[in-house]
PDB file of N, CA and C in Angstrom:
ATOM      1  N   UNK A   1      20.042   5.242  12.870  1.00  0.00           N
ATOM      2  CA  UNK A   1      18.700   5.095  13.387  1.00  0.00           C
ATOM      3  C   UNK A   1      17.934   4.176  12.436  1.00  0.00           C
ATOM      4  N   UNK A   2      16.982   3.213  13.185  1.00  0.00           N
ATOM      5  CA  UNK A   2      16.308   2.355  11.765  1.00  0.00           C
ATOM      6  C   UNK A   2      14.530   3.126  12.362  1.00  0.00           C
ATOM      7  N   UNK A   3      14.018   2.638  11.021  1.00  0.00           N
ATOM      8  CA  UNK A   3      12.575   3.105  11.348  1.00  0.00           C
ATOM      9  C   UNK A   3      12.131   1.887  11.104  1.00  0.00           C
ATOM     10  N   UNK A   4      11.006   1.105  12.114  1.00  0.00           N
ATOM     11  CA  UNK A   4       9.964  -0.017  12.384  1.00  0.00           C
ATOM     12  C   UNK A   4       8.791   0.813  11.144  1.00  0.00           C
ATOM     13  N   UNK A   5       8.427   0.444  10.516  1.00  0.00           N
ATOM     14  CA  UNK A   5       7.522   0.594   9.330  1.00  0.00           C
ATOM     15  C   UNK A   5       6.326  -0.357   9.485  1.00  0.00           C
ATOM     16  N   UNK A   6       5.189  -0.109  10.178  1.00  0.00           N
ATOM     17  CA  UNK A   6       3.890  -1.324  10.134  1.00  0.00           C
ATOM     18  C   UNK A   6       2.452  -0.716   9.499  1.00  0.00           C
ATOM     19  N   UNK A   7       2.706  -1.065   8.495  1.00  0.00           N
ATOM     20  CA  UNK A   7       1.205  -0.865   7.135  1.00  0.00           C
ATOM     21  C   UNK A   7      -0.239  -1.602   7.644  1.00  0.00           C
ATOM     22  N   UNK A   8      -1.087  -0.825   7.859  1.00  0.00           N
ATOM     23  CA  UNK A   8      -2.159  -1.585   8.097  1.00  0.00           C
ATOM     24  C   UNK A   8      -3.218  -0.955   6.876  1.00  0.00           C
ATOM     25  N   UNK A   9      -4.371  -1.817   6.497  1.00  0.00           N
ATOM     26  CA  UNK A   9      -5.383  -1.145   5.517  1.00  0.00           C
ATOM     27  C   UNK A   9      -6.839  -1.489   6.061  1.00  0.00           C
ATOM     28  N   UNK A  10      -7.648  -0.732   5.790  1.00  0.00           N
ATOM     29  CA  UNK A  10      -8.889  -1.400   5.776  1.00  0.00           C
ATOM     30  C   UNK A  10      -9.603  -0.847   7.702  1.00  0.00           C
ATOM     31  N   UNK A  11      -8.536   0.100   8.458  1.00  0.00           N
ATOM     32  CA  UNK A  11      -9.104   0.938   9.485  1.00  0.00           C
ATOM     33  C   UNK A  11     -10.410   1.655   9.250  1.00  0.00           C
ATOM     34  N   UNK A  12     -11.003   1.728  10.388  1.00  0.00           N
ATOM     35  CA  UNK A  12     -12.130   2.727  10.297  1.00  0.00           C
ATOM     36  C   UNK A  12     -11.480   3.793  11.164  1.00  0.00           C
ATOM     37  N   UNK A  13     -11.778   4.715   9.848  1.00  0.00           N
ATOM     38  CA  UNK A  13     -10.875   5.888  10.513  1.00  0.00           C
ATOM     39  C   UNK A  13     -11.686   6.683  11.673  1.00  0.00           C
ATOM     40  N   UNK A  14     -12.718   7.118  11.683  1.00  0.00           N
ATOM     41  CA  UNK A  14     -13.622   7.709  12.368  1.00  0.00           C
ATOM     42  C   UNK A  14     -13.519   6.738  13.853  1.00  0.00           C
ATOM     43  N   UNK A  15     -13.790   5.407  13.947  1.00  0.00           N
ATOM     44  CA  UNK A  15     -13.375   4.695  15.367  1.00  0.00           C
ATOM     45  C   UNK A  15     -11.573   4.915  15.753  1.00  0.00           C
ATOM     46  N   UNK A  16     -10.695   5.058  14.819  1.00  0.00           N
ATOM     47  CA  UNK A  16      -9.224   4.670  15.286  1.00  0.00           C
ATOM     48  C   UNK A  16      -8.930   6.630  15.723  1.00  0.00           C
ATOM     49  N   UNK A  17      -9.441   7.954  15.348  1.00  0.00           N
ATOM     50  CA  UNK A  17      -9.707   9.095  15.942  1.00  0.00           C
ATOM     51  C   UNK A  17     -10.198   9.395  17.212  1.00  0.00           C
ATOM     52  N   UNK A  18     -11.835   8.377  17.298  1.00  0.00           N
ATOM     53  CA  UNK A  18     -12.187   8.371  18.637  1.00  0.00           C
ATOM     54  C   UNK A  18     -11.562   7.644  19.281  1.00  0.00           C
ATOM     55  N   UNK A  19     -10.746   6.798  19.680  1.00  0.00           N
ATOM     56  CA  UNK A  19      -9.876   5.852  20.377  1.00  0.00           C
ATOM     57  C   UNK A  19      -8.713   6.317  20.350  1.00  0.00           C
ATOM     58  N   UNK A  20      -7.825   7.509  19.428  1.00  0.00           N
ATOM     59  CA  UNK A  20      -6.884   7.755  19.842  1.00  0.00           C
ATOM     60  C   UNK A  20      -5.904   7.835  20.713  1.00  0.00           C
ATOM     61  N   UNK A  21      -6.428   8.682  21.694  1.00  0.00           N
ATOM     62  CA  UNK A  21      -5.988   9.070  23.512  1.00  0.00           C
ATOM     63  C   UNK A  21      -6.338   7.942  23.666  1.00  0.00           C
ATOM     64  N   UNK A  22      -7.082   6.528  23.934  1.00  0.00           N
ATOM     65  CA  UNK A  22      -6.504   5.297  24.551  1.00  0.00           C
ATOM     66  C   UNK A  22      -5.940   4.888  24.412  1.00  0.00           C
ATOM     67  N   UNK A  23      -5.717   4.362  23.161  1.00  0.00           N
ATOM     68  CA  UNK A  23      -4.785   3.900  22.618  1.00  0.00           C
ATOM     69  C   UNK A  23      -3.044   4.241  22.677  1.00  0.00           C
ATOM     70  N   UNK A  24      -2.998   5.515  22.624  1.00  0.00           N
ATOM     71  CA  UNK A  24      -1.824   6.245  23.096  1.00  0.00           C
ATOM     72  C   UNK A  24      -1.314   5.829  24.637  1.00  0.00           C
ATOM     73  N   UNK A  25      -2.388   6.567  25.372  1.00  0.00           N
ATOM     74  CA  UNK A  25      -2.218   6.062  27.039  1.00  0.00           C
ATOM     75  C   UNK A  25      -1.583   4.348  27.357  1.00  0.00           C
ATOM     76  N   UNK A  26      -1.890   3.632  26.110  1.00  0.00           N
ATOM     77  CA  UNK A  26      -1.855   2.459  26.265  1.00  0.00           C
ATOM     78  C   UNK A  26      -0.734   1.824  25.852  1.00  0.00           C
ATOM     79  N   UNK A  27      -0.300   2.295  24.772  1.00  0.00           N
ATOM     80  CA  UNK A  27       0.956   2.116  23.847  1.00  0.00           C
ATOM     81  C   UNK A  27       1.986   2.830  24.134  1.00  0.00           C
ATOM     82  N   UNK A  28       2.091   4.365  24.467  1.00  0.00           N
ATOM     83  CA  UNK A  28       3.052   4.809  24.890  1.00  0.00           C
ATOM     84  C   UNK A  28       4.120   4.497  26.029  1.00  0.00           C
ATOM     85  N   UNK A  29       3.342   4.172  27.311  1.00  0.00           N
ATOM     86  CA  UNK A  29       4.380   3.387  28.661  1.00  0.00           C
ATOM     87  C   UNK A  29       5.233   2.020  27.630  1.00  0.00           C
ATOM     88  N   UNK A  30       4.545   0.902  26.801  1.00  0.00           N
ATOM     89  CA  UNK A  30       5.033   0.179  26.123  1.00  0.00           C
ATOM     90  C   UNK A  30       6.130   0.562  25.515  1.00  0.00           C
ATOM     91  N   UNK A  31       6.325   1.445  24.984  1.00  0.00           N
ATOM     92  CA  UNK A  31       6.885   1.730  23.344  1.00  0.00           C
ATOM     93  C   UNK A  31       8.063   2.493  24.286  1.00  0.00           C
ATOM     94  N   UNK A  32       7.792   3.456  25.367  1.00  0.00           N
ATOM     95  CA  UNK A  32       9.591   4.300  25.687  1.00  0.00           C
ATOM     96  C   UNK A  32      10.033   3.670  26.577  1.00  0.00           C
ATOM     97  N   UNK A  33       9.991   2.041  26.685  1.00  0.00           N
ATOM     98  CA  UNK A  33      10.260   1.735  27.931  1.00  0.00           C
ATOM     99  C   UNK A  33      10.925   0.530  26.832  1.00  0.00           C
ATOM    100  N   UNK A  34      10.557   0.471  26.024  1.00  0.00           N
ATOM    101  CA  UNK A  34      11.881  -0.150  24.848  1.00  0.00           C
ATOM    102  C   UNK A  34      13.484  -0.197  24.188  1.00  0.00           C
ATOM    103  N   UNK A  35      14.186  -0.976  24.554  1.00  0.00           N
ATOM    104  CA  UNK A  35      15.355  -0.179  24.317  1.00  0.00           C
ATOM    105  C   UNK A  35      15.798   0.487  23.067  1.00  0.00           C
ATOM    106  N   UNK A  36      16.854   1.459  23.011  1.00  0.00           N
ATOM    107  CA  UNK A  36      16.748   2.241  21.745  1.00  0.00           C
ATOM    108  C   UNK A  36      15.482   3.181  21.672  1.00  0.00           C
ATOM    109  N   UNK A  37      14.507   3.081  21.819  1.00  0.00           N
ATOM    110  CA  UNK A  37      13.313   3.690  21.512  1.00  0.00           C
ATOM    111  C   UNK A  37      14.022   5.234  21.593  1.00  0.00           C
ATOM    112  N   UNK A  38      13.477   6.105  19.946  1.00  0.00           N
ATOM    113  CA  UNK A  38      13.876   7.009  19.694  1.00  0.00           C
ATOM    114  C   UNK A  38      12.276   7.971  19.213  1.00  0.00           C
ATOM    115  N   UNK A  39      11.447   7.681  19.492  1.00  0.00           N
ATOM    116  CA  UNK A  39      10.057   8.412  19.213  1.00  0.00           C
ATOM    117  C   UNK A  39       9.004   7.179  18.073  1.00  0.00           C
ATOM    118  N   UNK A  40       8.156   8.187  17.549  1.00  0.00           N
ATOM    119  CA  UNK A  40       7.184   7.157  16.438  1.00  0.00           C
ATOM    120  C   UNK A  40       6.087   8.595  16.236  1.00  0.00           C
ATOM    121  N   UNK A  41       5.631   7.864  15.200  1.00  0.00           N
ATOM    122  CA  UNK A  41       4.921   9.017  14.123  1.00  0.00           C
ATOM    123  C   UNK A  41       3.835   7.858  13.680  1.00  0.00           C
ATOM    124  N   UNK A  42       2.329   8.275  13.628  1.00  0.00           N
ATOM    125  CA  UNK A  42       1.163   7.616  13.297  1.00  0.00           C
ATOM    126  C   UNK A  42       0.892   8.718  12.223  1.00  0.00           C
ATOM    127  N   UNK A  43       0.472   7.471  11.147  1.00  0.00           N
ATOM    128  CA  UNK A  43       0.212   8.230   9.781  1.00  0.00           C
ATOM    129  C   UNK A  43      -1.292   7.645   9.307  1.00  0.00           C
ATOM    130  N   UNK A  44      -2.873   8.602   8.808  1.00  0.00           N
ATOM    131  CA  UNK A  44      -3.481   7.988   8.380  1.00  0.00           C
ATOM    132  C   UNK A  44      -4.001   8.560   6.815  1.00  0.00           C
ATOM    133  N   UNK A  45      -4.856   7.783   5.963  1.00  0.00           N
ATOM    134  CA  UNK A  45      -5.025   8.221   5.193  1.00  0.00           C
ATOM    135  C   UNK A  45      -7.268   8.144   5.137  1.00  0.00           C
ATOM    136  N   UNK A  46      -7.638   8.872   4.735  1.00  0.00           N
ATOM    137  CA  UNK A  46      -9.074   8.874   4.772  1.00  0.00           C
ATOM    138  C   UNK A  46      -9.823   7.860   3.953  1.00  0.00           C
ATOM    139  N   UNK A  47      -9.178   6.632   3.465  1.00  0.00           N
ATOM    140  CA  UNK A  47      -9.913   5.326   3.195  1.00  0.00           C
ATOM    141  C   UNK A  47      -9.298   4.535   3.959  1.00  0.00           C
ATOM    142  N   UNK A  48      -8.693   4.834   5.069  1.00  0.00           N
ATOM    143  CA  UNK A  48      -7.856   3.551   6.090  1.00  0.00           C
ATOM    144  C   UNK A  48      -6.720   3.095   5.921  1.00  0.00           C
ATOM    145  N   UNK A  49      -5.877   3.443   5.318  1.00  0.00           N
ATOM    146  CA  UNK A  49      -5.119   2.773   5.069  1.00  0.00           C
ATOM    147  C   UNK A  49      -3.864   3.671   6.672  1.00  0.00           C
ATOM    148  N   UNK A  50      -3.654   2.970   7.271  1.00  0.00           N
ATOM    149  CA  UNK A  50      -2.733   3.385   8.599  1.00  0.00           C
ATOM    150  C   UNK A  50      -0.753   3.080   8.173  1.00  0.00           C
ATOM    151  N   UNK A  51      -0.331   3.938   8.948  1.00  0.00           N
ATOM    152  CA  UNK A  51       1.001   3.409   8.700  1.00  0.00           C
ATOM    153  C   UNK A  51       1.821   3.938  10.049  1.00  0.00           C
ATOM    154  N   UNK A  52       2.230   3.075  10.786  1.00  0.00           N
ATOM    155  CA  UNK A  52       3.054   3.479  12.341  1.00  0.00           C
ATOM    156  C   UNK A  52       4.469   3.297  12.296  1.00  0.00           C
ATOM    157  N   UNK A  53       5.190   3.926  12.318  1.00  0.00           N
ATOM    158  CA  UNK A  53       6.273   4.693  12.105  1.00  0.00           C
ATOM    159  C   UNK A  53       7.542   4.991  13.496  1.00  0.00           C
ATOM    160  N   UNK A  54       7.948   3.717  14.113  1.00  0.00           N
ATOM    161  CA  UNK A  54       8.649   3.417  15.620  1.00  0.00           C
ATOM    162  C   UNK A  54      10.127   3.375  15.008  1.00  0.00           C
ATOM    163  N   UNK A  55      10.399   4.459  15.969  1.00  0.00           N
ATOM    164  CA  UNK A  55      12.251   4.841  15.638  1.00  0.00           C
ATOM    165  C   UNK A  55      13.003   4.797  16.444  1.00  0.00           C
ATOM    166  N   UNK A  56      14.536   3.437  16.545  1.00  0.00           N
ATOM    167  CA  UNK A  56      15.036   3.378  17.093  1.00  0.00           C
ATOM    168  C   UNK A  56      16.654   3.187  16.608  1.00  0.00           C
ATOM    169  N   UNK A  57      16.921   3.293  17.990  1.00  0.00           N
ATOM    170  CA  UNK A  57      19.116   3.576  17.616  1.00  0.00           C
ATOM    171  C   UNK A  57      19.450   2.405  16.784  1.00  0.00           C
ATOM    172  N   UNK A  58      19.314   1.087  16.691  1.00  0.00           N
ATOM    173  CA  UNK A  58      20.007  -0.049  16.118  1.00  0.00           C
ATOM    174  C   UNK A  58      18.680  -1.150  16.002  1.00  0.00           C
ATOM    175  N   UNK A  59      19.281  -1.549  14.753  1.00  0.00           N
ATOM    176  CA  UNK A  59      18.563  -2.755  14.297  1.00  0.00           C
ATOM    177  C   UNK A  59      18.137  -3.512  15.576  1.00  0.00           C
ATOM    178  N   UNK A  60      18.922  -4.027  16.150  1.00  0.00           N
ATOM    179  CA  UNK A  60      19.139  -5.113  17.452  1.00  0.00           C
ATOM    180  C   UNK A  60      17.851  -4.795  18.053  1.00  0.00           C
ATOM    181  N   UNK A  61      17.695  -2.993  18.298  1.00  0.00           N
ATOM    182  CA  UNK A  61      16.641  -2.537  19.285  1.00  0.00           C
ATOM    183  C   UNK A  61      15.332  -2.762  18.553  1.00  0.00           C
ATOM    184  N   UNK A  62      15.259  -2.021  17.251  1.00  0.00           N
ATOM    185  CA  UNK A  62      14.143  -3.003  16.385  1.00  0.00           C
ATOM    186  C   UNK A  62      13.668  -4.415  16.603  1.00  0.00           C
ATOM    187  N   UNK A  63      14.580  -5.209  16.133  1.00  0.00           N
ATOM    188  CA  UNK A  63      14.041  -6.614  16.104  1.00  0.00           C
ATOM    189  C   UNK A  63      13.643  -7.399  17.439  1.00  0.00           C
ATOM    190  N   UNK A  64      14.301  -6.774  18.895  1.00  0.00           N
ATOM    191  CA  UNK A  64      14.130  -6.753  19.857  1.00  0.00           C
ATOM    192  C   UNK A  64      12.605  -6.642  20.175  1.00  0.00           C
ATOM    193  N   UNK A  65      11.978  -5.519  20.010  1.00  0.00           N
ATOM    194  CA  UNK A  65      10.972  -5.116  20.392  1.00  0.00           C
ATOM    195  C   UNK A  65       9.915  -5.889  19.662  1.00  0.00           C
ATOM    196  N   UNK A  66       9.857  -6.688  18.567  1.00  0.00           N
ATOM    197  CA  UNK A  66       9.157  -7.265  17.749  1.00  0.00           C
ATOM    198  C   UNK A  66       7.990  -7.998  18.723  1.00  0.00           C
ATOM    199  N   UNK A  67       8.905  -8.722  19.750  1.00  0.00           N
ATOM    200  CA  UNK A  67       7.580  -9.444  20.728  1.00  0.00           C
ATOM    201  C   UNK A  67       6.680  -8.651  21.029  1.00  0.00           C
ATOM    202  N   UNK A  68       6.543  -7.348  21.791  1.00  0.00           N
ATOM    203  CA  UNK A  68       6.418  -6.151  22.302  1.00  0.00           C
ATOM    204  C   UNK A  68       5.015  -5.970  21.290  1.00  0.00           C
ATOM    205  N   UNK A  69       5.569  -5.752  20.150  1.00  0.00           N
ATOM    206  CA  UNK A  69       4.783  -5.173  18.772  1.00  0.00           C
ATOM    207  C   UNK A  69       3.583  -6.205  18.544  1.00  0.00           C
ATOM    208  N   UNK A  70       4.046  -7.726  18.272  1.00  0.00           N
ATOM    209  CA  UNK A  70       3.157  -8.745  18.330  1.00  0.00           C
ATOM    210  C   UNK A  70       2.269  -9.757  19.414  1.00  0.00           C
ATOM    211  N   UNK A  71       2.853  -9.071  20.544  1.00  0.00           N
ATOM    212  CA  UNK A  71       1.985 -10.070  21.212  1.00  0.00           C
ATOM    213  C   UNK A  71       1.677  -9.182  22.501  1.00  0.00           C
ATOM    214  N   UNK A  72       2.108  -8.288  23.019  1.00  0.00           N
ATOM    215  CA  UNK A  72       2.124  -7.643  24.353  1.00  0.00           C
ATOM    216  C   UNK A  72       0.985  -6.319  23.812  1.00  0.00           C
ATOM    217  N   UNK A  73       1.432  -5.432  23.142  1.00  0.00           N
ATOM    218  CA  UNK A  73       0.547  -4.844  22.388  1.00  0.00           C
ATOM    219  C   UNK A  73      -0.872  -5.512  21.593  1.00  0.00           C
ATOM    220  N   UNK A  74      -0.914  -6.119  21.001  1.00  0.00           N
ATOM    221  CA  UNK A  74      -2.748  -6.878  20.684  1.00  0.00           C
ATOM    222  C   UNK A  74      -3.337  -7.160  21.704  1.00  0.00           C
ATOM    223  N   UNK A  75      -2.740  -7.829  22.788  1.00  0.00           N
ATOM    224  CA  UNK A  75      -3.218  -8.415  23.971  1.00  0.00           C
ATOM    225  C   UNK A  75      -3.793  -7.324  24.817  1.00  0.00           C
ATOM    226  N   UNK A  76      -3.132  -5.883  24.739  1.00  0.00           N
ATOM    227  CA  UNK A  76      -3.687  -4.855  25.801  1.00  0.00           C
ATOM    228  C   UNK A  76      -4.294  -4.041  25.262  1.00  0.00           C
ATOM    229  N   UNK A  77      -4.293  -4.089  23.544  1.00  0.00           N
ATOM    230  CA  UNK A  77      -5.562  -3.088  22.520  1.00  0.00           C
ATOM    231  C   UNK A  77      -6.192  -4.110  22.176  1.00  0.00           C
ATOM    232  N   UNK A  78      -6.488  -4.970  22.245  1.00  0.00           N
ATOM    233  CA  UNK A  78      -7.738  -6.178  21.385  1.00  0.00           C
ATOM    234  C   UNK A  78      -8.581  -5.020  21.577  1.00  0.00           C
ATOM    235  N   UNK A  79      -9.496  -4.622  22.591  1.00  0.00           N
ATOM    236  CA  UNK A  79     -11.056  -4.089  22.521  1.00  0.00           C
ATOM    237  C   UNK A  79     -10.806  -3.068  21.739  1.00  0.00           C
ATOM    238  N   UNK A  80      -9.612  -2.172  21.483  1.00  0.00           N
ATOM    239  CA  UNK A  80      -9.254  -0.891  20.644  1.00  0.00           C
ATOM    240  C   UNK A  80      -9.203  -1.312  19.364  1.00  0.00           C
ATOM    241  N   UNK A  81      -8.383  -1.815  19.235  1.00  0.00           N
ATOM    242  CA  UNK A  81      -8.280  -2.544  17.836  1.00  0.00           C
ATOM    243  C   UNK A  81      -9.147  -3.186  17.306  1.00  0.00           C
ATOM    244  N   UNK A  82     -10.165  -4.052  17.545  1.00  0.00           N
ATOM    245  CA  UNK A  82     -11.751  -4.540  17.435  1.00  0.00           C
ATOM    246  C   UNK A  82     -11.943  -3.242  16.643  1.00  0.00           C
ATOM    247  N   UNK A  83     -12.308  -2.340  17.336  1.00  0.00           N
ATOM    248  CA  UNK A  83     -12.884  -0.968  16.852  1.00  0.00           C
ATOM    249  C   UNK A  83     -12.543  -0.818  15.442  1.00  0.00           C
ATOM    250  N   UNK A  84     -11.514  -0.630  15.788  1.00  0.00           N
ATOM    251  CA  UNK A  84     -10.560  -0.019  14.287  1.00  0.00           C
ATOM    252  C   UNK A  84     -10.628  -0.832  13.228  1.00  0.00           C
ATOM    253  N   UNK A  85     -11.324  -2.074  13.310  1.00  0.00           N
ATOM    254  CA  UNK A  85     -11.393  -3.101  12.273  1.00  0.00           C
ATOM    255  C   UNK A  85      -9.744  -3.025  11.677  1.00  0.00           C
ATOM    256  N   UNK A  86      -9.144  -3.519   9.873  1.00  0.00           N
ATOM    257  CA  UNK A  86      -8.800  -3.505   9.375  1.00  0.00           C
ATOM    258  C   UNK A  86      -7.761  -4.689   9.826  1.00  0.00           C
ATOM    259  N   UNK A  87      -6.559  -4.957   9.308  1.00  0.00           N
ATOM    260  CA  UNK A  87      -5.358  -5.848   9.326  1.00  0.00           C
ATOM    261  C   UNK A  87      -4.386  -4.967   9.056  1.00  0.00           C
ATOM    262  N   UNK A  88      -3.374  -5.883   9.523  1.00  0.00           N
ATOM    263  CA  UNK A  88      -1.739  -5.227   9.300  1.00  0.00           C
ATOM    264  C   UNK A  88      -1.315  -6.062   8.340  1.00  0.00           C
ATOM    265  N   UNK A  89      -0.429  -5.424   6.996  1.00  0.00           N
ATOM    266  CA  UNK A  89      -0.209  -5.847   5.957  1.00  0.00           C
ATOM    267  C   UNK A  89       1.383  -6.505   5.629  1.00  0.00           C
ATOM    268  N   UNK A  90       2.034  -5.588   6.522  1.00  0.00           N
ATOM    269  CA  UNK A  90       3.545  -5.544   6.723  1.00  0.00           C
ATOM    270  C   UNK A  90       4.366  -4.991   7.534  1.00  0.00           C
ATOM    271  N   UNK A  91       5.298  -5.432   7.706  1.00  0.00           N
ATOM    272  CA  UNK A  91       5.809  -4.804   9.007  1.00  0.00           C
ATOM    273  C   UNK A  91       7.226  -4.957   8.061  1.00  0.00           C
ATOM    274  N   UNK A  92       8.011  -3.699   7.864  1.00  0.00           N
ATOM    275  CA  UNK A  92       9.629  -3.338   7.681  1.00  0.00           C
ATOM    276  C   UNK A  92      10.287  -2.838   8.004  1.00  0.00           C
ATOM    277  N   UNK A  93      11.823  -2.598   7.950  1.00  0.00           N
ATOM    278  CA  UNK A  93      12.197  -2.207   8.978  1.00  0.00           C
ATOM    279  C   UNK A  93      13.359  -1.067   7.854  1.00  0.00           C
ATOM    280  N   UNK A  94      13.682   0.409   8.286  1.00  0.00           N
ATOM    281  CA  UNK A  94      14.421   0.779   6.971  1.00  0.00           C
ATOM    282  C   UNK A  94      15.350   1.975   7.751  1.00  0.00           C
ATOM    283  N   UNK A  95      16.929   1.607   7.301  1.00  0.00           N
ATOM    284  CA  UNK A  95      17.699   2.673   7.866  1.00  0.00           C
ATOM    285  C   UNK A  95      17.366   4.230   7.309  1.00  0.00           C
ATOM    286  N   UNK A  96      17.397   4.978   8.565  1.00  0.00           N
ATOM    287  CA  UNK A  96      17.162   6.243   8.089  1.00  0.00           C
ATOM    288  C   UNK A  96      18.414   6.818   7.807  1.00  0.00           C
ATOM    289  N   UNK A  97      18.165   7.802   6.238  1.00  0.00           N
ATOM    290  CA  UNK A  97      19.553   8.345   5.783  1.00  0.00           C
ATOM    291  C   UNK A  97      19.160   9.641   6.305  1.00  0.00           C
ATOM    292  N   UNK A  98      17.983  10.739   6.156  1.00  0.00           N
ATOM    293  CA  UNK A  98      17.680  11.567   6.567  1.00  0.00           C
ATOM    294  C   UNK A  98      16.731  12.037   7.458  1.00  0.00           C
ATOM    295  N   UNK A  99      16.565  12.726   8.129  1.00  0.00           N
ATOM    296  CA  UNK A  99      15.841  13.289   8.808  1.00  0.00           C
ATOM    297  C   UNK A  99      15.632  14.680   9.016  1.00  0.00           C
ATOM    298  N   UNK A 100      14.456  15.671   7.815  1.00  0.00           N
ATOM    299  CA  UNK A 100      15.007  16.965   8.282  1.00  0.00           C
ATOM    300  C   UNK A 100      13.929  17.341   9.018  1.00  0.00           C
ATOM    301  N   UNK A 101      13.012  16.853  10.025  1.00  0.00           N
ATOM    302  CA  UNK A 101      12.569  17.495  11.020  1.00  0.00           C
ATOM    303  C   UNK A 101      12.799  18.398  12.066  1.00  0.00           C
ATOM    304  N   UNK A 102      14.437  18.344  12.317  1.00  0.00           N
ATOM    305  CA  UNK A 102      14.537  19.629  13.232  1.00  0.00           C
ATOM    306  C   UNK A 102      15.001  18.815  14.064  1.00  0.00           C
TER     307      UNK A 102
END
């Protein structure tokens, strides 16, 4: 399984909470309709700093989806993302050795 790793800093956390459920509604049809797509985990911290967390079967399906990530996604959150202010810092990509979530 690899994990898509995308660091953003500088969110307003209080707008990217209230926008949540759109954002979701919005991203989710996107994201399981990806191949490989194996789930994702949104991580924040209370000075902004965001980290999104997209897990899939093979690299291939990763790097695949990259268009998806950069251009199909901004294009259908611009007004969401406006909100949320901040930038994305990095985007990596990292095989998972473990997983003990269950």
């Amino acid at each position: 399984m690899i994990a898509r790793v995308a660091r953003f800093e500088g969110i307003d956390v209080e707008a990217a909470k209230s926008t949540m459920d759109e954002a979701v509604s919005i991203i989710r049809p996107m994201v399981e309709g990806l191949d490989g797509y194996e789930g994702a985990m949104e991580l924040v911290t209370p000075d902004g700093k965001f980290m999104s967390i997209t897990f899939f079967a093979s690299i291939e399906d990763a790097e695949a989806a990259e268009a998806t990530f950069d251009e199909e996604m901004p294009a259908k959150l611009g007004h969401v993302f406006q909100e949320w202010a901040g930038h994305r810092v990095s985007v990596d990509r990292y095989e998972v050795y473990a997983d003990t979530r269950g």
